[in-house]
Structure formats: C-alpha cells, structure tokens
PDB file of N, CA and C in Angstrom:
ATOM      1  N   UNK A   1      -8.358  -9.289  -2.492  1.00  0.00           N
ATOM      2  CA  UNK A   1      -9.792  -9.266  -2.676  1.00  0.00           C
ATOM      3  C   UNK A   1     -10.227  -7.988  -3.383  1.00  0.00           C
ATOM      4  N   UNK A   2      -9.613  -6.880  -3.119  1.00  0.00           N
ATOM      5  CA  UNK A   2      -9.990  -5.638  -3.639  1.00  0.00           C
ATOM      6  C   UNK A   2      -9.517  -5.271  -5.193  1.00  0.00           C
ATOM      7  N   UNK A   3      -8.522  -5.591  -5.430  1.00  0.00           N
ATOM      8  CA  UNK A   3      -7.776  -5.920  -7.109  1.00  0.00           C
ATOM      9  C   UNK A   3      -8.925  -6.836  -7.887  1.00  0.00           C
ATOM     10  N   UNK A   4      -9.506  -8.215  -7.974  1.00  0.00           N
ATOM     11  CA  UNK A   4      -9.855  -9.161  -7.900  1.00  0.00           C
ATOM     12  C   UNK A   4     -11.198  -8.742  -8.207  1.00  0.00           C
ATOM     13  N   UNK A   5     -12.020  -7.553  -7.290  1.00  0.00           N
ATOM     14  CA  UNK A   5     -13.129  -6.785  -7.246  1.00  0.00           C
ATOM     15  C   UNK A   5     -13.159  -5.929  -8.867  1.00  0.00           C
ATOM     16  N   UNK A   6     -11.833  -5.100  -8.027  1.00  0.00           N
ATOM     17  CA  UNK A   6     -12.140  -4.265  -9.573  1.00  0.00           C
ATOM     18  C   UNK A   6     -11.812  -4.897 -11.083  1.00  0.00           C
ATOM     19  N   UNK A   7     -11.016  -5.914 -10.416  1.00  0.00           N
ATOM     20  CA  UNK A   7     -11.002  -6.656 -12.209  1.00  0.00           C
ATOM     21  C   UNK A   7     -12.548  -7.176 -12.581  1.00  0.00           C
ATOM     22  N   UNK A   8     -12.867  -7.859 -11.454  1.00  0.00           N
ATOM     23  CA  UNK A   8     -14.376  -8.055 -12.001  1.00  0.00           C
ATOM     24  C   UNK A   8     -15.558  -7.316 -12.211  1.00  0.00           C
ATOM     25  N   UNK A   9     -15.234  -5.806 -12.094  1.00  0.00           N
ATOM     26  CA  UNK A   9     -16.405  -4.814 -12.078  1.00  0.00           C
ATOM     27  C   UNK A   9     -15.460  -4.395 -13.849  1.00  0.00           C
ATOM     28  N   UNK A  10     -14.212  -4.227 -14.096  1.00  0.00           N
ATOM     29  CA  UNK A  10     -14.134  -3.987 -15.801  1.00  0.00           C
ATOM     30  C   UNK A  10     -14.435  -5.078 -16.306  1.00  0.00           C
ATOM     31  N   UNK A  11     -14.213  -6.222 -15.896  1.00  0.00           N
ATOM     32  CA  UNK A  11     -14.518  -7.626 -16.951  1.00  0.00           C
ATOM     33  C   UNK A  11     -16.140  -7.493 -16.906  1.00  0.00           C
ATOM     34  N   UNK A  12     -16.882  -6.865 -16.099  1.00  0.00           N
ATOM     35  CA  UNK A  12     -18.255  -7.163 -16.518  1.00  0.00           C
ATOM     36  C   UNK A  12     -18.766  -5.779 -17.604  1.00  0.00           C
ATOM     37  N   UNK A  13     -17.899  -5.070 -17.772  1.00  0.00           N
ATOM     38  CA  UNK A  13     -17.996  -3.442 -18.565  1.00  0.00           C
ATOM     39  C   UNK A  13     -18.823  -2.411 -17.394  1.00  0.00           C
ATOM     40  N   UNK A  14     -18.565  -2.427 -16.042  1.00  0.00           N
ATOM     41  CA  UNK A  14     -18.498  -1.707 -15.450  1.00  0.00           C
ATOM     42  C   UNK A  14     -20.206  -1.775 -14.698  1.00  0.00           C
ATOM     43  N   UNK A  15     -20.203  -2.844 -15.218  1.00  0.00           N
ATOM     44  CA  UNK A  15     -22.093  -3.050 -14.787  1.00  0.00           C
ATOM     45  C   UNK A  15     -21.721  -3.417 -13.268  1.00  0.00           C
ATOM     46  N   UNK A  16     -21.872  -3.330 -12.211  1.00  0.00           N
ATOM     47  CA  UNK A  16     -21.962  -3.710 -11.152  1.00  0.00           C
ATOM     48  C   UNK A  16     -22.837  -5.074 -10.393  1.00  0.00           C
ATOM     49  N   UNK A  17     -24.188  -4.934 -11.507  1.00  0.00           N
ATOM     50  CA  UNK A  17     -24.870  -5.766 -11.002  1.00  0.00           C
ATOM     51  C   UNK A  17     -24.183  -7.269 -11.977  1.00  0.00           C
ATOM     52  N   UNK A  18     -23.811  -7.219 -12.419  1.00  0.00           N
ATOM     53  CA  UNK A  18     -22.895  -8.450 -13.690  1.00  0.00           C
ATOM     54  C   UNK A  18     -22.073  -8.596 -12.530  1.00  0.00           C
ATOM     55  N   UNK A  19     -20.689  -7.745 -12.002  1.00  0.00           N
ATOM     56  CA  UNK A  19     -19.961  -7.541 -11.279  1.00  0.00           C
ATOM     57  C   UNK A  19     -20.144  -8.433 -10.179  1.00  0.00           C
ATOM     58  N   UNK A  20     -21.416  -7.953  -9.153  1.00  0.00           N
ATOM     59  CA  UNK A  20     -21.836  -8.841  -8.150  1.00  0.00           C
ATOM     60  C   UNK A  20     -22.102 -10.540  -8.730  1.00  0.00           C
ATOM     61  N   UNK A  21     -23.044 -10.400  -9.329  1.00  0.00           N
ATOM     62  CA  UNK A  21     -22.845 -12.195  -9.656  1.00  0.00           C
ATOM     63  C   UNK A  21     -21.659 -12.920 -10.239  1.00  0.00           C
ATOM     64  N   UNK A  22     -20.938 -12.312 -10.769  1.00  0.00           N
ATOM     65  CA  UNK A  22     -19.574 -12.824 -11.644  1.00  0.00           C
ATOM     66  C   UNK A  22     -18.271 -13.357  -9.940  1.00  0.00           C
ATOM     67  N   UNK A  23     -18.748 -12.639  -9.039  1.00  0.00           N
ATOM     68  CA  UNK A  23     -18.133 -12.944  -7.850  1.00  0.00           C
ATOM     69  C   UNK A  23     -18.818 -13.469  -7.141  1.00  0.00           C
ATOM     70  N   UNK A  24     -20.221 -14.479  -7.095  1.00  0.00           N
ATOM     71  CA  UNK A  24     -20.792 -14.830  -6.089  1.00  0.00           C
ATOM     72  C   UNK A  24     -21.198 -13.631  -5.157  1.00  0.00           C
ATOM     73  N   UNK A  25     -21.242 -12.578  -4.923  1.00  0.00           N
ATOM     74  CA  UNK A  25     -21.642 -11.831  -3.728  1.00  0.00           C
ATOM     75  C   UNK A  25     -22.848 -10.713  -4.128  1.00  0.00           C
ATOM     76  N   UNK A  26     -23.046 -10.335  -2.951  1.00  0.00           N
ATOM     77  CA  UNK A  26     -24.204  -9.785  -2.819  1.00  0.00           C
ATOM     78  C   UNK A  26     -23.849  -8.238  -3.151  1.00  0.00           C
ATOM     79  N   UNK A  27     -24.526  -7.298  -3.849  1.00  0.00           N
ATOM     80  CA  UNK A  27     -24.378  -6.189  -4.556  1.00  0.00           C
ATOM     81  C   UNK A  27     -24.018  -4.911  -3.841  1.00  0.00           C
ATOM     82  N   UNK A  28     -24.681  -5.451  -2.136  1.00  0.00           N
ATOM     83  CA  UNK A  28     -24.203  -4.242  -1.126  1.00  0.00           C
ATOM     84  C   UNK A  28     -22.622  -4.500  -0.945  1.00  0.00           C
ATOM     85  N   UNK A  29     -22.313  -5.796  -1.036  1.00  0.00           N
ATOM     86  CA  UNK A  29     -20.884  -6.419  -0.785  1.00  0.00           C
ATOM     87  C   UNK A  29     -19.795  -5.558  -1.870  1.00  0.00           C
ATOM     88  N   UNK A  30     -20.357  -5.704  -3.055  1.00  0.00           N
ATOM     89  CA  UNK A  30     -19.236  -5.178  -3.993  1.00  0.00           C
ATOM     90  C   UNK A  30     -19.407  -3.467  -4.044  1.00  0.00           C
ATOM     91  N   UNK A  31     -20.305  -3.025  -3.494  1.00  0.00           N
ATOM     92  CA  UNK A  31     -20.525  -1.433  -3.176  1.00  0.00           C
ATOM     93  C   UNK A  31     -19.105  -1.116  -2.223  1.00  0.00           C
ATOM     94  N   UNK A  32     -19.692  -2.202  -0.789  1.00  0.00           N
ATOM     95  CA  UNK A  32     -18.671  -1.714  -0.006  1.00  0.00           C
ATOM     96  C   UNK A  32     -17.297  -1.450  -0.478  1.00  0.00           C
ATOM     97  N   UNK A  33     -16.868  -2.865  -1.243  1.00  0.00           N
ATOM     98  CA  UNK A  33     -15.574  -3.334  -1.594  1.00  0.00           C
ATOM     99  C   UNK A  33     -15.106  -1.473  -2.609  1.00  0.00           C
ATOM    100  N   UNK A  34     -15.788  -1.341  -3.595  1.00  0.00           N
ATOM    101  CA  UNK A  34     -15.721  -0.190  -4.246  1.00  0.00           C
ATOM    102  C   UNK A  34     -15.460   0.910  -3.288  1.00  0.00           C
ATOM    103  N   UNK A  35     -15.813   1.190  -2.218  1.00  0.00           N
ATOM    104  CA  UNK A  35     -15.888   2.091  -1.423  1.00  0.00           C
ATOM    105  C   UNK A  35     -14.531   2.128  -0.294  1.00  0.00           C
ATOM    106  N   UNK A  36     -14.099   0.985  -0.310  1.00  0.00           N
ATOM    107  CA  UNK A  36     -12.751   0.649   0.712  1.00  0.00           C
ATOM    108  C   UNK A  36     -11.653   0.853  -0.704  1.00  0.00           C
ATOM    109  N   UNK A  37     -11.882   0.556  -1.860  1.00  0.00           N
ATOM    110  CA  UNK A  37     -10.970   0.785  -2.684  1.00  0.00           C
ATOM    111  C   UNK A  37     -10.543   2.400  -2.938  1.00  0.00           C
ATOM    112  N   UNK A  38     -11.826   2.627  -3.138  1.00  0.00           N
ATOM    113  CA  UNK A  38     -11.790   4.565  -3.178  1.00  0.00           C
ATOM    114  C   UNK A  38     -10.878   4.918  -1.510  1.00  0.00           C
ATOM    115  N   UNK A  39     -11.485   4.476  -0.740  1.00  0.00           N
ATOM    116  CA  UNK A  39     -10.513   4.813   0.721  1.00  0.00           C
ATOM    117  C   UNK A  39      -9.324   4.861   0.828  1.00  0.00           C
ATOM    118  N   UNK A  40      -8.642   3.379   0.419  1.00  0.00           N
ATOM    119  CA  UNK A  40      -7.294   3.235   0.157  1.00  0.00           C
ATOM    120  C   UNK A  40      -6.628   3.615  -0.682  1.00  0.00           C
ATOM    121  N   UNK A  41      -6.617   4.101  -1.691  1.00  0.00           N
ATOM    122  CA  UNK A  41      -6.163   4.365  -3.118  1.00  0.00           C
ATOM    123  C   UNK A  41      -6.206   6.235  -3.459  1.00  0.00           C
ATOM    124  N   UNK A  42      -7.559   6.724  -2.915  1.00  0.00           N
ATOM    125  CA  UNK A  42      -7.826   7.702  -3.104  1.00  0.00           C
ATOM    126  C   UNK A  42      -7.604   7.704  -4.794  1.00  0.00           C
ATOM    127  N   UNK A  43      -8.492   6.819  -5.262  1.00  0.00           N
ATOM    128  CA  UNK A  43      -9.277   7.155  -6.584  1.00  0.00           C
ATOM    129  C   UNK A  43     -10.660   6.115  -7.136  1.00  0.00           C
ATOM    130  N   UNK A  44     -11.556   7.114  -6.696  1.00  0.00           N
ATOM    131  CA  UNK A  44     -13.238   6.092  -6.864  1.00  0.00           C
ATOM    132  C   UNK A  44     -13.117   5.684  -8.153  1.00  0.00           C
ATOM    133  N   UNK A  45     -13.617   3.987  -7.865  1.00  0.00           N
ATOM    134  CA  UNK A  45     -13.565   3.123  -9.355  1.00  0.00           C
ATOM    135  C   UNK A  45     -14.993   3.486  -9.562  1.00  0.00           C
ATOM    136  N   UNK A  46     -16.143   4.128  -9.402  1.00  0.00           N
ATOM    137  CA  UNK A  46     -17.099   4.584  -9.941  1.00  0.00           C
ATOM    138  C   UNK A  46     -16.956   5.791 -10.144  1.00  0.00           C
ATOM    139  N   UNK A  47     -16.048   6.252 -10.817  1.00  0.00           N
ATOM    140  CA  UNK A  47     -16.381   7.486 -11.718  1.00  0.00           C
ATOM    141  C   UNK A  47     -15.233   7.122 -12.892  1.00  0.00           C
ATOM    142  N   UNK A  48     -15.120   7.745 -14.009  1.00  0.00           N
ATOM    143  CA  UNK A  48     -14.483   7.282 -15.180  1.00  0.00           C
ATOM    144  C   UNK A  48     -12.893   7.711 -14.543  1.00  0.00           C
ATOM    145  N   UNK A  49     -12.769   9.113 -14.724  1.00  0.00           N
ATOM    146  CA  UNK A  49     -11.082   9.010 -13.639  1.00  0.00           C
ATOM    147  C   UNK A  49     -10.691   7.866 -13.146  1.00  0.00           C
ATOM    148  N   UNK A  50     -11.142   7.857 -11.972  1.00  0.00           N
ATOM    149  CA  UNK A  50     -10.735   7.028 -10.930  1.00  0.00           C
ATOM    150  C   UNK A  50     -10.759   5.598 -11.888  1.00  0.00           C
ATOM    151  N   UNK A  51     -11.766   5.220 -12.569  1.00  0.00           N
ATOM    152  CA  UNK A  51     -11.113   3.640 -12.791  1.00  0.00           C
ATOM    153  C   UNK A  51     -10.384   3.614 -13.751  1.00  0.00           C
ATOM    154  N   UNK A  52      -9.953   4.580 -14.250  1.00  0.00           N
ATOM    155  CA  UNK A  52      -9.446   4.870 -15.531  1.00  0.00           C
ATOM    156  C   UNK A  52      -7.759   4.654 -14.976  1.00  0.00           C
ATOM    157  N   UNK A  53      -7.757   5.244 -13.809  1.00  0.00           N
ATOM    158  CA  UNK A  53      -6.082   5.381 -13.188  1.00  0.00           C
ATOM    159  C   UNK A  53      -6.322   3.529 -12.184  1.00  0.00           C
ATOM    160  N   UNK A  54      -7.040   3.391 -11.865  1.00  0.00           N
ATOM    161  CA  UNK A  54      -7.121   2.057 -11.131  1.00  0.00           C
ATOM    162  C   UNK A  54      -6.576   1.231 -12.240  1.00  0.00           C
ATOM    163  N   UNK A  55      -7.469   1.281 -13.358  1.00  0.00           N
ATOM    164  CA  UNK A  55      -7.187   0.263 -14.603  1.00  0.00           C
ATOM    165  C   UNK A  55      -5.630   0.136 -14.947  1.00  0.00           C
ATOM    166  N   UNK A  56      -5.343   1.551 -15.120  1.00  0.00           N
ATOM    167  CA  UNK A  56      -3.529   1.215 -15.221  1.00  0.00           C
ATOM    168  C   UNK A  56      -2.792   0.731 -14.294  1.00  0.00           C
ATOM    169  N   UNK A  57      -3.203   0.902 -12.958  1.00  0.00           N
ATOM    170  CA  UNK A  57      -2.574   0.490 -12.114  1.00  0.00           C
ATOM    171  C   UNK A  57      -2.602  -1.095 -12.383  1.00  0.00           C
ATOM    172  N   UNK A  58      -3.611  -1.817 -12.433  1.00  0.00           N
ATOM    173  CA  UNK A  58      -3.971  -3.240 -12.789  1.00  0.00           C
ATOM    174  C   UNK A  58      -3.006  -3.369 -14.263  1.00  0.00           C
ATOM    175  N   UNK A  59      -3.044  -2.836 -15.038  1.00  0.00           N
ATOM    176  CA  UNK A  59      -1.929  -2.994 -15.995  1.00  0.00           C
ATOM    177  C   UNK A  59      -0.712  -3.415 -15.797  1.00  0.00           C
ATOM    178  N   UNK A  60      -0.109  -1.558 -15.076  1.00  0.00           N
ATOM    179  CA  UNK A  60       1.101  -1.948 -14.443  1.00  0.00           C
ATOM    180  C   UNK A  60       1.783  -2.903 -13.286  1.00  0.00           C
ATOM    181  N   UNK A  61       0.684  -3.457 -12.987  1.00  0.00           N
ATOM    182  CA  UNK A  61       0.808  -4.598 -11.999  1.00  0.00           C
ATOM    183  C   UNK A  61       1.445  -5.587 -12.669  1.00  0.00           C
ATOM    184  N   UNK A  62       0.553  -6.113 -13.559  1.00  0.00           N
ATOM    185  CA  UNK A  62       0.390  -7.478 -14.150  1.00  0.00           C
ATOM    186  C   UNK A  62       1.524  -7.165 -14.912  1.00  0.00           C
ATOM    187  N   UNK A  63       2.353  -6.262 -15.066  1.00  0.00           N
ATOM    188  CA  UNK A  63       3.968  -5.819 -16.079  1.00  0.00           C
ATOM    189  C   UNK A  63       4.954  -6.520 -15.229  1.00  0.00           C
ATOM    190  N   UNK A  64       4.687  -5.875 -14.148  1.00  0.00           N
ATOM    191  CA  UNK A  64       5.748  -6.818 -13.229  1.00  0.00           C
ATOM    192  C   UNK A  64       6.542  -7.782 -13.284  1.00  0.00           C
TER     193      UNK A  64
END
C-alpha cells in the first residue's frame, strides 16, 4: 500500500491533491500514508531528497 502511494503521488507530478483522487482516498489518508513512509524508510517523500532516493528505490525495485 505504501509503494503503490508513492507511485501515485510521482504519477500525479507530486500534486497530492491529484494523488488523493488517482487512489480513491481521502487527502488526510494519503498525508498519513506519506508520513508512515517517512517513518519507515527514514526519507520524507515530501521534500525533493527524500523522494528523490524513494524514486530510485521504486526503480531499483522494479530491476529486480
């Protein structure tokens, strides 16, 4: 769910509110989700860093 999140917060170009409707959910929903990702990962997908290293990670995933 959290991968899935952030693919859909770059597929919308980082708009959040695109983000929320592109997943059906409600905008506090994909805040949280952003916020459990920063928790686990220790790198916030709202700041350019952080999604910048998330994004590769989603790269190097999909290499697999």
């Amino acid at each position: 769910m959290l991968w899935e999140t952030l693919t859909a917060l770059i597929d919308a170009d980082y708009n959040r509110n695109k983000a929320a409707k592109n997943l059906f959910i409600h905008r506090g929903t994909l805040d949280y989700r952003l916020q459990r990702i920063a928790s686990v990962t220790g790198c916030d997908p709202t700041t350019g860093r952080g999604v910048q290293l998330l994004a590769a990670a989603l790269i190097t995933d999909s290499v697999r």
